[in-house]
N, C-alpha and C. Protein backbone atom coordinates (compact mmCIF):
# COMPACT_ATOMS: atom_id res chain seq x y z
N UNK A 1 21.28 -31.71 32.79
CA UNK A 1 20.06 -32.03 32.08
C UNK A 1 19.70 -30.83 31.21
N UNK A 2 19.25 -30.57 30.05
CA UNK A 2 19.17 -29.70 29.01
C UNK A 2 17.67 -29.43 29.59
N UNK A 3 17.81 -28.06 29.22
CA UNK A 3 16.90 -26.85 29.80
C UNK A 3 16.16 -26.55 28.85
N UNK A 4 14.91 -26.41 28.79
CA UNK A 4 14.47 -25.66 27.17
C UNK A 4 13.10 -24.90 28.04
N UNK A 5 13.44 -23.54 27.35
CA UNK A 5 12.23 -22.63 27.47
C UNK A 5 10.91 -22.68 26.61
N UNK A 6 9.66 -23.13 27.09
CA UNK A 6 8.44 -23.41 26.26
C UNK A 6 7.46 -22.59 26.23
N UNK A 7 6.90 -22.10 24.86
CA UNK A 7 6.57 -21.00 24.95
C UNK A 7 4.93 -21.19 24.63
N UNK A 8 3.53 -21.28 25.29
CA UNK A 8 2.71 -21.78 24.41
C UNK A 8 1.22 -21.18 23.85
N UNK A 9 0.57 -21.14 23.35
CA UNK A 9 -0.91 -20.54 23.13
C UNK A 9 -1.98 -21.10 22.71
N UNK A 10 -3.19 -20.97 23.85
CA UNK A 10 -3.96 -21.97 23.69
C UNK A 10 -4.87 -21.44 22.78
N UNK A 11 -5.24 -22.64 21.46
CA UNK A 11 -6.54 -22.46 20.78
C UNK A 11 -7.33 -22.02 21.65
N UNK A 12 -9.05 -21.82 20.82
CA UNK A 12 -10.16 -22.02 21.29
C UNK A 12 -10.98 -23.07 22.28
N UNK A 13 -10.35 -23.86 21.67
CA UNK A 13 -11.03 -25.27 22.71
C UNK A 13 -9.58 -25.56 23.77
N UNK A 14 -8.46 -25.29 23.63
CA UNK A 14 -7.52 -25.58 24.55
C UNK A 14 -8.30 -24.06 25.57
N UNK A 15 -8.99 -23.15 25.60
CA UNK A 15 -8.89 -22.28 26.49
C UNK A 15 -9.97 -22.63 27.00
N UNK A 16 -11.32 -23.01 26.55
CA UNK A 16 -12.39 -23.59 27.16
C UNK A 16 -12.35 -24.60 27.89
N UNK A 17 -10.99 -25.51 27.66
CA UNK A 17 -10.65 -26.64 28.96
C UNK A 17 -10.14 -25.86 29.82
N UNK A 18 -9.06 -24.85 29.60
CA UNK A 18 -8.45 -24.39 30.81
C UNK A 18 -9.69 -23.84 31.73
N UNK A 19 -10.48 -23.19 30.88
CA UNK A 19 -11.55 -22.52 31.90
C UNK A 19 -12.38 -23.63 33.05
N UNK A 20 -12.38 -24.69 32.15
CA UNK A 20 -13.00 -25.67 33.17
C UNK A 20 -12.14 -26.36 33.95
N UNK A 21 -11.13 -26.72 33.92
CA UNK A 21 -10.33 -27.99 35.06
C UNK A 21 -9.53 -26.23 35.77
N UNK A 22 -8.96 -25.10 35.34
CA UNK A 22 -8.44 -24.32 36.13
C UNK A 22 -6.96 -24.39 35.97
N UNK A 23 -6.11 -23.64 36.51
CA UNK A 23 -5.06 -23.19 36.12
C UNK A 23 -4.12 -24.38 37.19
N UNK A 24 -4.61 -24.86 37.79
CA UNK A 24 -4.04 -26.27 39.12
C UNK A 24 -4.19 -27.05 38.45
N UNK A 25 -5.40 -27.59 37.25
CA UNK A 25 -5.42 -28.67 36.44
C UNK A 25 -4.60 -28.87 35.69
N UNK A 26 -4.29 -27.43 35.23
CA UNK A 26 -3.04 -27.76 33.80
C UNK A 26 -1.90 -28.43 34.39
N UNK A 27 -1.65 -27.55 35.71
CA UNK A 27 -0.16 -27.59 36.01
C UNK A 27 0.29 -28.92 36.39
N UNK A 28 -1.06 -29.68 37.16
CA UNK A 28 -0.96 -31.14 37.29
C UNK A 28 -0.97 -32.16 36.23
N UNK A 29 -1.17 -31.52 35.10
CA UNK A 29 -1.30 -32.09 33.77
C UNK A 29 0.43 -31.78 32.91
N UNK A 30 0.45 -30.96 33.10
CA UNK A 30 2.15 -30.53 32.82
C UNK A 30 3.34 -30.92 33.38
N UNK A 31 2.46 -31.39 34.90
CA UNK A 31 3.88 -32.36 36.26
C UNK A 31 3.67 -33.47 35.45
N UNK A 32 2.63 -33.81 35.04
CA UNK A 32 2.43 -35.11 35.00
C UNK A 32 3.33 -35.86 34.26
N UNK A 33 2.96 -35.07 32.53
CA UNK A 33 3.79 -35.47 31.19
C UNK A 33 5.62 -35.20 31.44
N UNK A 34 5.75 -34.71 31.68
CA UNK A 34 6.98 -33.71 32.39
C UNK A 34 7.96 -34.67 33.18
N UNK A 35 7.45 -34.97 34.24
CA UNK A 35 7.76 -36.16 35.44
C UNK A 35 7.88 -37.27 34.54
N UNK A 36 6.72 -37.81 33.60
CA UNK A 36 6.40 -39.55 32.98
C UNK A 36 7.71 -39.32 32.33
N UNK A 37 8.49 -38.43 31.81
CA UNK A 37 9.57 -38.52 30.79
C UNK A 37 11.20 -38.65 31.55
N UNK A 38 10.78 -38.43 33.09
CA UNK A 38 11.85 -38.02 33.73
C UNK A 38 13.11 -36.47 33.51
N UNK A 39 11.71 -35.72 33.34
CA UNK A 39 12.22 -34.04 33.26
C UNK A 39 11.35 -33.57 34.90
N UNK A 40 11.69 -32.35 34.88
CA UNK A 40 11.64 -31.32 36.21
C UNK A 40 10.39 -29.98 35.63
N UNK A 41 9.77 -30.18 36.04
CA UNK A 41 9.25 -28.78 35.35
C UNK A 41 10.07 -27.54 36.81
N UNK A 42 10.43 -26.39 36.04
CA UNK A 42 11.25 -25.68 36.50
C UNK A 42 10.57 -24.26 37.39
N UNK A 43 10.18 -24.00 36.34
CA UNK A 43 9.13 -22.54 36.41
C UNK A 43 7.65 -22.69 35.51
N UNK A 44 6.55 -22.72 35.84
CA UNK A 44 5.71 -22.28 34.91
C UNK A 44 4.37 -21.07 35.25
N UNK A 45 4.29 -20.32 34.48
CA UNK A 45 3.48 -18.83 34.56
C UNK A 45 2.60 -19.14 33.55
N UNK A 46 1.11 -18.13 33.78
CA UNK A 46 0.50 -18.06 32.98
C UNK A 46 0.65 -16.27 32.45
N UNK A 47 0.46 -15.92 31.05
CA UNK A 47 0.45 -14.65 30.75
C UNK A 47 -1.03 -14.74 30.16
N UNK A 48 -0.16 -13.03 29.90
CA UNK A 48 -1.74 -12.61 28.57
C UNK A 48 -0.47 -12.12 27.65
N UNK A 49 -0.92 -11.51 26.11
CA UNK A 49 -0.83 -11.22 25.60
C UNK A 49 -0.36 -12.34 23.84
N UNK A 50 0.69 -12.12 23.51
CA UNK A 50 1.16 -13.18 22.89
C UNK A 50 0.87 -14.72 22.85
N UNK A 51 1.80 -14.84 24.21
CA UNK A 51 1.70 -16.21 25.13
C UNK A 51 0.82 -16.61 26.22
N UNK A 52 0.13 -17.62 26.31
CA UNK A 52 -0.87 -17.83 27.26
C UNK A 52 0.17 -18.49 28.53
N UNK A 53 1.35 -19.36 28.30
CA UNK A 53 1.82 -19.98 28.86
C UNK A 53 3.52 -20.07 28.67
N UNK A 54 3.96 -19.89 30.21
CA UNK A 54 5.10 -19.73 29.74
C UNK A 54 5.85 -20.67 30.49
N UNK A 55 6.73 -21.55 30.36
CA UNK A 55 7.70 -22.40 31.10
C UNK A 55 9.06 -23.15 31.07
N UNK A 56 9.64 -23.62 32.18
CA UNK A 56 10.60 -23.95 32.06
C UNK A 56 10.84 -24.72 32.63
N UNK A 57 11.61 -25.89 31.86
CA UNK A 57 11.62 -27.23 32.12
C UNK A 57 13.31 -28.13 31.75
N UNK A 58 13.22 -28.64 32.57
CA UNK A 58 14.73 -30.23 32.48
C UNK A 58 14.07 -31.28 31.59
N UNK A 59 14.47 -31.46 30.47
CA UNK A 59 14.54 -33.20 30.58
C UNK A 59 16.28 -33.63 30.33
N UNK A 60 15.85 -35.30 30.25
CA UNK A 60 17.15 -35.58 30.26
C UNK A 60 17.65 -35.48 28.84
N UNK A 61 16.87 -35.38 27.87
CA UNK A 61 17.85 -35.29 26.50
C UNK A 61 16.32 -34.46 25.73
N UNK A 62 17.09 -34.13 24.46
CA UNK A 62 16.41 -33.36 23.39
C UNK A 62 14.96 -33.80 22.62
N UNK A 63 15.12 -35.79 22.78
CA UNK A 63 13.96 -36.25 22.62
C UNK A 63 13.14 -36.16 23.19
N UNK A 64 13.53 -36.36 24.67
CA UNK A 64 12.52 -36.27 25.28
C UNK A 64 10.99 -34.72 25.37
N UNK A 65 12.14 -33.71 24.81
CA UNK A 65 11.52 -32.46 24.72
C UNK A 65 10.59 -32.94 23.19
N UNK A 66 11.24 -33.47 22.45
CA UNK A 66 10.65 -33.67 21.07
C UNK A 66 9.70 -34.56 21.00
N UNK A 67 9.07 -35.41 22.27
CA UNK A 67 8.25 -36.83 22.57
C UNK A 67 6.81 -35.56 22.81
N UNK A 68 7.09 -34.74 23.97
CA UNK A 68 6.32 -33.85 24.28
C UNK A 68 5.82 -32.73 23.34
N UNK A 69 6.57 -32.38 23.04
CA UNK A 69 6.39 -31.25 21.72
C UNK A 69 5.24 -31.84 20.78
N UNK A 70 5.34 -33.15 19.87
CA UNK A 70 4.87 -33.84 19.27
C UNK A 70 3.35 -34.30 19.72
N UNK A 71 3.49 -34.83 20.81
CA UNK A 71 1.86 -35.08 21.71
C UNK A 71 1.07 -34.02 21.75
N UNK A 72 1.76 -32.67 22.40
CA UNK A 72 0.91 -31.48 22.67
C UNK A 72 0.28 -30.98 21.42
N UNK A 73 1.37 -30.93 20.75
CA UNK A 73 0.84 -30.06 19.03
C UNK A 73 -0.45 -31.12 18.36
N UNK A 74 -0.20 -32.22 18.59
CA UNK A 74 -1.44 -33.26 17.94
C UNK A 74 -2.45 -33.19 18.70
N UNK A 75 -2.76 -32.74 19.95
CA UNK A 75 -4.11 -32.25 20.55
C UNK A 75 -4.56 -31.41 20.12
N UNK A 76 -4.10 -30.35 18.84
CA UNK A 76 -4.66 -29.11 18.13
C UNK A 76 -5.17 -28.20 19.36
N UNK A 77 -4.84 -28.20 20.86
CA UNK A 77 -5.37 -27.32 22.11
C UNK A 77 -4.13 -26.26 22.26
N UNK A 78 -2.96 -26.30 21.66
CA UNK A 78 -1.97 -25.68 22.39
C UNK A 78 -0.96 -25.63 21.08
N UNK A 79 -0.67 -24.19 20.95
CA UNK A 79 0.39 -24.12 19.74
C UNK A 79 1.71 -23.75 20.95
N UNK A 80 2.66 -24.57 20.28
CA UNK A 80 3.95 -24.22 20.97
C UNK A 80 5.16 -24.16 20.74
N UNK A 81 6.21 -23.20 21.16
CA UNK A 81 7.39 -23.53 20.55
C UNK A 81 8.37 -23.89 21.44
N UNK A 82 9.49 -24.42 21.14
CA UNK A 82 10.08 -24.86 22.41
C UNK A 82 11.78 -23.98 22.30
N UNK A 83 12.83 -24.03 23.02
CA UNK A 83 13.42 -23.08 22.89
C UNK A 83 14.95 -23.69 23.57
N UNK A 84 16.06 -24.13 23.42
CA UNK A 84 17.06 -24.82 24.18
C UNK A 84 17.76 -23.48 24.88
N UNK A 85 18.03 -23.26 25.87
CA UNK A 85 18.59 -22.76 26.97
C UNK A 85 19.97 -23.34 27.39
N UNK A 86 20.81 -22.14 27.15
CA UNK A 86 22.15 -22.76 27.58
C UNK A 86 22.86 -21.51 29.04
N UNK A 87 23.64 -22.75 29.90
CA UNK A 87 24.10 -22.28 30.75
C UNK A 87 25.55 -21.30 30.54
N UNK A 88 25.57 -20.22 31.45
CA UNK A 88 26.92 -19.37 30.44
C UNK A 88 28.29 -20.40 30.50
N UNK A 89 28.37 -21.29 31.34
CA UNK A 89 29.50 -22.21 31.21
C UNK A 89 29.65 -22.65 29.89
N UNK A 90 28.57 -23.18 29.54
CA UNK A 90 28.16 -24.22 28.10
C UNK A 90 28.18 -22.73 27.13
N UNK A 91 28.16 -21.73 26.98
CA UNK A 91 28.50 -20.45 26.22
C UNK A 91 30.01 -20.61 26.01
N UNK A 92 31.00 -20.40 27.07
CA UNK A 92 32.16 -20.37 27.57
C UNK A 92 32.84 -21.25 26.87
N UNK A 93 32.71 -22.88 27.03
CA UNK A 93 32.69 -23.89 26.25
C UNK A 93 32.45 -24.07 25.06
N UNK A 94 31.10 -23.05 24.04
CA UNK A 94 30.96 -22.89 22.84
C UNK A 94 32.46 -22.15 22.19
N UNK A 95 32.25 -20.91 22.86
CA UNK A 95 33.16 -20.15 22.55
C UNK A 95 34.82 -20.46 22.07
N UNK A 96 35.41 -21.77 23.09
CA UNK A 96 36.31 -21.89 23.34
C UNK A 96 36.95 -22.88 21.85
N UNK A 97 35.73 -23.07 21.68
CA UNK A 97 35.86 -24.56 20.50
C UNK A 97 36.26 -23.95 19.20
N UNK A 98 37.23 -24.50 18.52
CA UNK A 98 37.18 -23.97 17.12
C UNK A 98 36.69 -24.78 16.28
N UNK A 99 36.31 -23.40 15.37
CA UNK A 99 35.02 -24.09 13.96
C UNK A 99 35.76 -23.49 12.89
N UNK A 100 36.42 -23.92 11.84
CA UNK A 100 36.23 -24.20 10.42
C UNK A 100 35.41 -23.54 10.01
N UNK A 101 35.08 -22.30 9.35
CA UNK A 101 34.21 -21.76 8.28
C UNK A 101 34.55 -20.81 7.42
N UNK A 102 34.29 -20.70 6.53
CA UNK A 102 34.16 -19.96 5.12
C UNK A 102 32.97 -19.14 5.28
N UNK A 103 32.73 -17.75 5.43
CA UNK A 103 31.60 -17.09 4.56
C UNK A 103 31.59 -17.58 3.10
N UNK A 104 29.83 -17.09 3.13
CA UNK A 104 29.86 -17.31 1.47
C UNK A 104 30.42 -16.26 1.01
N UNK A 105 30.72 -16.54 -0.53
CA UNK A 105 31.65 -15.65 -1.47
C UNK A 105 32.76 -15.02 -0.87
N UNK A 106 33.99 -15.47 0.13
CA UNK A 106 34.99 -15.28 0.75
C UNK A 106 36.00 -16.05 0.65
């Protein structure tokens, strides 16, 4: 199942909800969407600095990351980026494959 690291930061009004439902609300809010798609949430942390939120998650394909991505960003509460994660096997496997290319002007 494809892995993607999500990286996120809450507006103004996305932090004034967190303050009210709490850091158990989100996360039940994050199983929730997460689970409805048939993904795993993996790891999720809260930070400071940059990122308010940091996590890691399964779904079963790329849309499904792109179903979620799409919902969250249209709540204007949560800017996010999402990030595909590969296993070093699937590196190994990149590696092994040959690609056809030309630099430019070469």
């Amino acid at each position: 199942m494809p892995k993607f690291l999500i990286q996120s930061t809450y507006t103004t009004e996305g932090t004034k909800g967190l303050l009210s439902e709490g850091a158990s609300g989100r996360r039940a809010a994050v199983e929730q969407i997460v689970t409805g798609l048939g993904g795993k949430v993996e790891a999720m942390y809260f930070a400071f600095g940059e990122d308010d939120l940091v996590l890691i998650v399964d779904f079963p394909d790329p849309v499904a990351m792109a179903a979620v991505s799409l919902t969250v960003k249209a709540s204007g509460a949560v800017h996010t980026r999402a990030t595909p994660l590969l296993t070093l096997d699937e590196i190994d496997e990149a590696a092994r494959r040959q690609v056809s290319f030309r630099a430019p002007g070469k």
